[in-house]
C-alpha atoms as a PDB file:
ATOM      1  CA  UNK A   1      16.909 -12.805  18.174  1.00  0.00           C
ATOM      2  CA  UNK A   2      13.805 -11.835  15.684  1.00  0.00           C
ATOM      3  CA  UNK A   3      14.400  -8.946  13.772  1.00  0.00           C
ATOM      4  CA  UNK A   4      11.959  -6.276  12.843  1.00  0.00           C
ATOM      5  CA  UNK A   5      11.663  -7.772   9.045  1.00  0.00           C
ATOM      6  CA  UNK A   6      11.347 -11.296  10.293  1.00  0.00           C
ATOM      7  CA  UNK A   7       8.486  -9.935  12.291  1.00  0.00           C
ATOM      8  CA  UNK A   8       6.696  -7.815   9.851  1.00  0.00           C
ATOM      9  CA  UNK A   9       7.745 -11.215   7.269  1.00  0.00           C
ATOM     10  CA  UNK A  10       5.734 -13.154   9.364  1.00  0.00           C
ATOM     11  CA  UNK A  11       2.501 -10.720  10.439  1.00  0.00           C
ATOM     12  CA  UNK A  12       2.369 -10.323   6.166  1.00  0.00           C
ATOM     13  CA  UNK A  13       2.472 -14.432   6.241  1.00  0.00           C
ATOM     14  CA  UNK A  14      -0.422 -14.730   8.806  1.00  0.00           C
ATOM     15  CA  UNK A  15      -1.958 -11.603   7.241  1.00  0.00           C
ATOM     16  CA  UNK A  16      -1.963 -13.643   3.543  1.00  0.00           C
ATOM     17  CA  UNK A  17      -3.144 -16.803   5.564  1.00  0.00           C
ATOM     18  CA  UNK A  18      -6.453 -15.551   6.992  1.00  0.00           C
ATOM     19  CA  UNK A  19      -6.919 -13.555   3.818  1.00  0.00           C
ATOM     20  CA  UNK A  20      -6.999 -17.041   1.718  1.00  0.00           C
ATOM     21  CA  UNK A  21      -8.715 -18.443   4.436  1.00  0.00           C
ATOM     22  CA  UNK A  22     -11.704 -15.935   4.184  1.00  0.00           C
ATOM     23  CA  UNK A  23     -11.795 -15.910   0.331  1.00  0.00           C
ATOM     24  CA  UNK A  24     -12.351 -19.889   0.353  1.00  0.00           C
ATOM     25  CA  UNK A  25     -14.891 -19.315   3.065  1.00  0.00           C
ATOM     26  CA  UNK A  26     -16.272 -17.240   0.139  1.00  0.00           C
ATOM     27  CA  UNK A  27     -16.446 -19.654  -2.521  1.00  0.00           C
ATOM     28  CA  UNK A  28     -18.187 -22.237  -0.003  1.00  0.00           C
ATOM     29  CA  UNK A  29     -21.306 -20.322   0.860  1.00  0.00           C
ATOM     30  CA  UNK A  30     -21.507 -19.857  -3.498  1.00  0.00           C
ATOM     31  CA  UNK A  31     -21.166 -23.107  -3.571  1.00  0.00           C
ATOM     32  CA  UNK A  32     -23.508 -23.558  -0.652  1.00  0.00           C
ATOM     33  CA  UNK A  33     -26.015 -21.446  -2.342  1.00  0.00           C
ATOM     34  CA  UNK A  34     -26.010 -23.565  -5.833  1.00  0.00           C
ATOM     35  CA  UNK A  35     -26.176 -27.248  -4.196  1.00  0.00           C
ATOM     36  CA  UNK A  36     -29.253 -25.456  -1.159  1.00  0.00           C
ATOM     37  CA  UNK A  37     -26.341 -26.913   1.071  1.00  0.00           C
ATOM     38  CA  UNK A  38     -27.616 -25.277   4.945  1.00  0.00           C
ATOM     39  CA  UNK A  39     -25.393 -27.719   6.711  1.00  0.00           C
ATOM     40  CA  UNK A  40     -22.752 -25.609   5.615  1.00  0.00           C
ATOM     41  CA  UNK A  41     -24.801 -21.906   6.313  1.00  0.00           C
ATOM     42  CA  UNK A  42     -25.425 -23.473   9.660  1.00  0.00           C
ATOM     43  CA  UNK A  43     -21.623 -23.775  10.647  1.00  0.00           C
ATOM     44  CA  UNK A  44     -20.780 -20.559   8.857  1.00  0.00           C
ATOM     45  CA  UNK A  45     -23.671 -17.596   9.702  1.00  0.00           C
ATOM     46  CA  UNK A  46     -24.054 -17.454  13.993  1.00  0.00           C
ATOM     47  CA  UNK A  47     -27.022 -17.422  15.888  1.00  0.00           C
ATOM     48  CA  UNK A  48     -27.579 -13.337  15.324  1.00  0.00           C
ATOM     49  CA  UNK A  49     -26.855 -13.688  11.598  1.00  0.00           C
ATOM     50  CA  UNK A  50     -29.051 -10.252   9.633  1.00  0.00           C
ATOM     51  CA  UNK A  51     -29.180 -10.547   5.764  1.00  0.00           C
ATOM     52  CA  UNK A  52     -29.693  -7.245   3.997  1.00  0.00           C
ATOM     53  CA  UNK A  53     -31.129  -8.065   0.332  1.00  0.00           C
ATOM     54  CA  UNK A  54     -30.996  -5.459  -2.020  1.00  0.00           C
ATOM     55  CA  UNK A  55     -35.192  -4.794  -2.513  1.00  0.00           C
ATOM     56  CA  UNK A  56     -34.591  -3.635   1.743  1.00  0.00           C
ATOM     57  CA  UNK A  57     -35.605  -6.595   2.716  1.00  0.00           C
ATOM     58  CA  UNK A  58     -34.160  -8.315   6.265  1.00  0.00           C
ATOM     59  CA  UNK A  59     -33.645 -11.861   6.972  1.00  0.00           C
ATOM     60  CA  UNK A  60     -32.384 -13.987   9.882  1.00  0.00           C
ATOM     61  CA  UNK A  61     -30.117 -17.026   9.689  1.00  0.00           C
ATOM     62  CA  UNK A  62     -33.423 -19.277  10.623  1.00  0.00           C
ATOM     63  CA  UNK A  63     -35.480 -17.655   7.787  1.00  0.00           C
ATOM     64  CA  UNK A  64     -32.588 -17.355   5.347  1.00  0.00           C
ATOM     65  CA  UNK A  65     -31.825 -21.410   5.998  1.00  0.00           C
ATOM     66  CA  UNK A  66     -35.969 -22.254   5.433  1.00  0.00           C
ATOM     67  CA  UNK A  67     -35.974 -20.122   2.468  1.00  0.00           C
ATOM     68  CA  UNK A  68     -33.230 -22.388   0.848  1.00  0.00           C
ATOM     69  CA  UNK A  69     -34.637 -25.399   2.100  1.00  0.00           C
ATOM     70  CA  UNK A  70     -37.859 -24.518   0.161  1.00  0.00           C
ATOM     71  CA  UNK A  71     -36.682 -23.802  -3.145  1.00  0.00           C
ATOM     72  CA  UNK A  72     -38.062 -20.199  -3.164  1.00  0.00           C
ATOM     73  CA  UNK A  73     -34.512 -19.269  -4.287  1.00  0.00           C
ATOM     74  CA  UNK A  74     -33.009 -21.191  -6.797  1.00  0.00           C
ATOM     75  CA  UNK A  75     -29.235 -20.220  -9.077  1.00  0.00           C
ATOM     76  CA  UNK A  76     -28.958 -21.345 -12.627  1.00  0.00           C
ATOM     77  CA  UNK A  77     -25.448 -19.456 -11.631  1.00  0.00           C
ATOM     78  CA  UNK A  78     -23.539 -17.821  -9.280  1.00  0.00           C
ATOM     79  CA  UNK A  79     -19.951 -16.149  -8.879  1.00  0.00           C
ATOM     80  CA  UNK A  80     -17.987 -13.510  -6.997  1.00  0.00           C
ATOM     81  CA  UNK A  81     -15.214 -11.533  -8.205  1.00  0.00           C
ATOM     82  CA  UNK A  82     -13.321  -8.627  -7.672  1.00  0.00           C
ATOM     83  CA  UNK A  83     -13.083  -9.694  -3.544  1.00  0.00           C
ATOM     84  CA  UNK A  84     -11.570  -7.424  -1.430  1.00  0.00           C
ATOM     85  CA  UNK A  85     -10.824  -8.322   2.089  1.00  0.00           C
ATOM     86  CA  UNK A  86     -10.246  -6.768   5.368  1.00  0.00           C
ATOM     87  CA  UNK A  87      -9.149  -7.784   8.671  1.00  0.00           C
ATOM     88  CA  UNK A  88      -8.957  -5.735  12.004  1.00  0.00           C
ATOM     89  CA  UNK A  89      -7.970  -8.159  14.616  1.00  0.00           C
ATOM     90  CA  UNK A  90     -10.653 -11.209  15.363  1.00  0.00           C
ATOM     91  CA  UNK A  91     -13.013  -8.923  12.542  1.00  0.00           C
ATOM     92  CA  UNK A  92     -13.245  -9.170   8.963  1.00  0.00           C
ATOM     93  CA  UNK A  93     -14.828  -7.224   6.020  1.00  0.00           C
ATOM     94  CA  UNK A  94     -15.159  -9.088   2.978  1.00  0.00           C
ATOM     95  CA  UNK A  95     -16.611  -7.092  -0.187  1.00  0.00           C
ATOM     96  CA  UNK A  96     -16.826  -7.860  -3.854  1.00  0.00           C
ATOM     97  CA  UNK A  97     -18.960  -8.007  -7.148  1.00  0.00           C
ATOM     98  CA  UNK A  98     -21.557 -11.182  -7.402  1.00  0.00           C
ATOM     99  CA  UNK A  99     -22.734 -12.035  -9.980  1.00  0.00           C
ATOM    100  CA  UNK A 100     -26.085 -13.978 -10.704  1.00  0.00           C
ATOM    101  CA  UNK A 101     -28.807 -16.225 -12.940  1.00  0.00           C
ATOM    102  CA  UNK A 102     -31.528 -16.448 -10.689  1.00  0.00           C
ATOM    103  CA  UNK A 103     -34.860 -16.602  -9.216  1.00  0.00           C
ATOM    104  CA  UNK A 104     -36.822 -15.783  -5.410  1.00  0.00           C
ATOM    105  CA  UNK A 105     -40.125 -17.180  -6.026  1.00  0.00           C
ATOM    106  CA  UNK A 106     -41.549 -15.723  -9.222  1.00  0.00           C
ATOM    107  CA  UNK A 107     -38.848 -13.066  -9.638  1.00  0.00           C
ATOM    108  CA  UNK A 108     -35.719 -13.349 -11.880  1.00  0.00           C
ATOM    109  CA  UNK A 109     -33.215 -11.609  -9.471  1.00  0.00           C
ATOM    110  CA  UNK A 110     -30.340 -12.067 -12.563  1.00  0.00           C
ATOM    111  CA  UNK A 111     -27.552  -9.086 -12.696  1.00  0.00           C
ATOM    112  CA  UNK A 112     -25.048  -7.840 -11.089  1.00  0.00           C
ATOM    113  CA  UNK A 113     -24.628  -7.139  -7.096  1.00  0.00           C
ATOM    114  CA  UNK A 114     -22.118  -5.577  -4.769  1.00  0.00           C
ATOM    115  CA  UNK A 115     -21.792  -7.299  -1.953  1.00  0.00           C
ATOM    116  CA  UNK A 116     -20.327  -7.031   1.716  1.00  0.00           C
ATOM    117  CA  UNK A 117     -19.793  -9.845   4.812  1.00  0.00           C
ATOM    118  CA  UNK A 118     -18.735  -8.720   7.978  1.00  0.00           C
ATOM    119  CA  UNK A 119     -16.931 -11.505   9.913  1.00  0.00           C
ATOM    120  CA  UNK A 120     -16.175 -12.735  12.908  1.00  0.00           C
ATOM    121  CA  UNK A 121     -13.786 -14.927  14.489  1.00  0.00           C
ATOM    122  CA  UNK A 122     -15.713 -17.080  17.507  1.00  0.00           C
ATOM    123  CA  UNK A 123     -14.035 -20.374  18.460  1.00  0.00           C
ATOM    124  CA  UNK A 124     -11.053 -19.783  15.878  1.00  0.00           C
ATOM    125  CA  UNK A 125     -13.383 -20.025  13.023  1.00  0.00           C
ATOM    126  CA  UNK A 126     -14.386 -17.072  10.989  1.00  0.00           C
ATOM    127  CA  UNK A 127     -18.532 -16.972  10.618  1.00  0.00           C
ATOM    128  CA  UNK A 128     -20.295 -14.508   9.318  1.00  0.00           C
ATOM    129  CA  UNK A 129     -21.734 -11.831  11.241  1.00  0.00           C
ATOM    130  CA  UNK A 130     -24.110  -9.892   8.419  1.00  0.00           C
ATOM    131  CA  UNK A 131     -24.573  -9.187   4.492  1.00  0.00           C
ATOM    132  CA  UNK A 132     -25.646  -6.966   2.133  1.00  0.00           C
ATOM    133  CA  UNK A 133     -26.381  -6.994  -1.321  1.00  0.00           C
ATOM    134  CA  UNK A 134     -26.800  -3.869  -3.380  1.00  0.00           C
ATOM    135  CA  UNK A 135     -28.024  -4.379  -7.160  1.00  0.00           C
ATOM    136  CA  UNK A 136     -25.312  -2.978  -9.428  1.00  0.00           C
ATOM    137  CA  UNK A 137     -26.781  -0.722 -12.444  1.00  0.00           C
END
């Protein structure tokens, strides 16, 4: 018989799982971002994928993926910190501090940026759904 502890043992197990899960998924789209790798945005943003930037710009997954095929955006550096993430069922809400050396076309787009990534779970993989990026004063 499973006791109540062994249960809420093994919910904080699975719970600590997906939580690791979701922060590697994080450092692979900074990685992803750094190497222009879209074979790896292309698994990991769906069809209906919405990019927020933090100018109020909008951007699809199909725009998003020419945009680093082109070069227009290119990272000297790039690195998240301070993720915090949280999951409600087959939904996750991933948000941290990024943290940038950059440039979008003639633009240095260097500092400091909250970010957030809503996930979802389709086909027991967790893609991501949306993002946002806020520049940090």
């Amino acid at each position: 018989m499973t006791t109540r502890s062994q249960v809420i043992g093994l919910r904080a197990t699975v719970m600590s799982n997906i939580k690791r899960e979701l922060r590697d998924l994080d450092r692979g789209w900074v990685a992803a971002y750094l190497h222009g790798d879209t074979e790896l945005f292309d698994r990991i943003w769906i069809e209906g994928f919405v990019f927020t930037f933090p100018f109020g710009q909008f951007t699809n997954k199909t725009q998003e993926m020419a945009n680093i095929r082109s070069g227009e955006r290119t990272f000297e550096s790039l690195s998240t910190d301070n993720t915090k993430v949280k999951v409600y069922g087959r939904t996750a809400v991933m948000a941290g501090r990024l943290t940038m050396k950059g440039r979008c076309k003639d633009r240095d787009i260097s500092g400091q940026y909250s970010y957030t990534n809503v996930l979802g779970k389709q086909h027991e993989c967790w893609r991501i759904v949306a993002s946002h990026a806020a520049h940090l004063a």
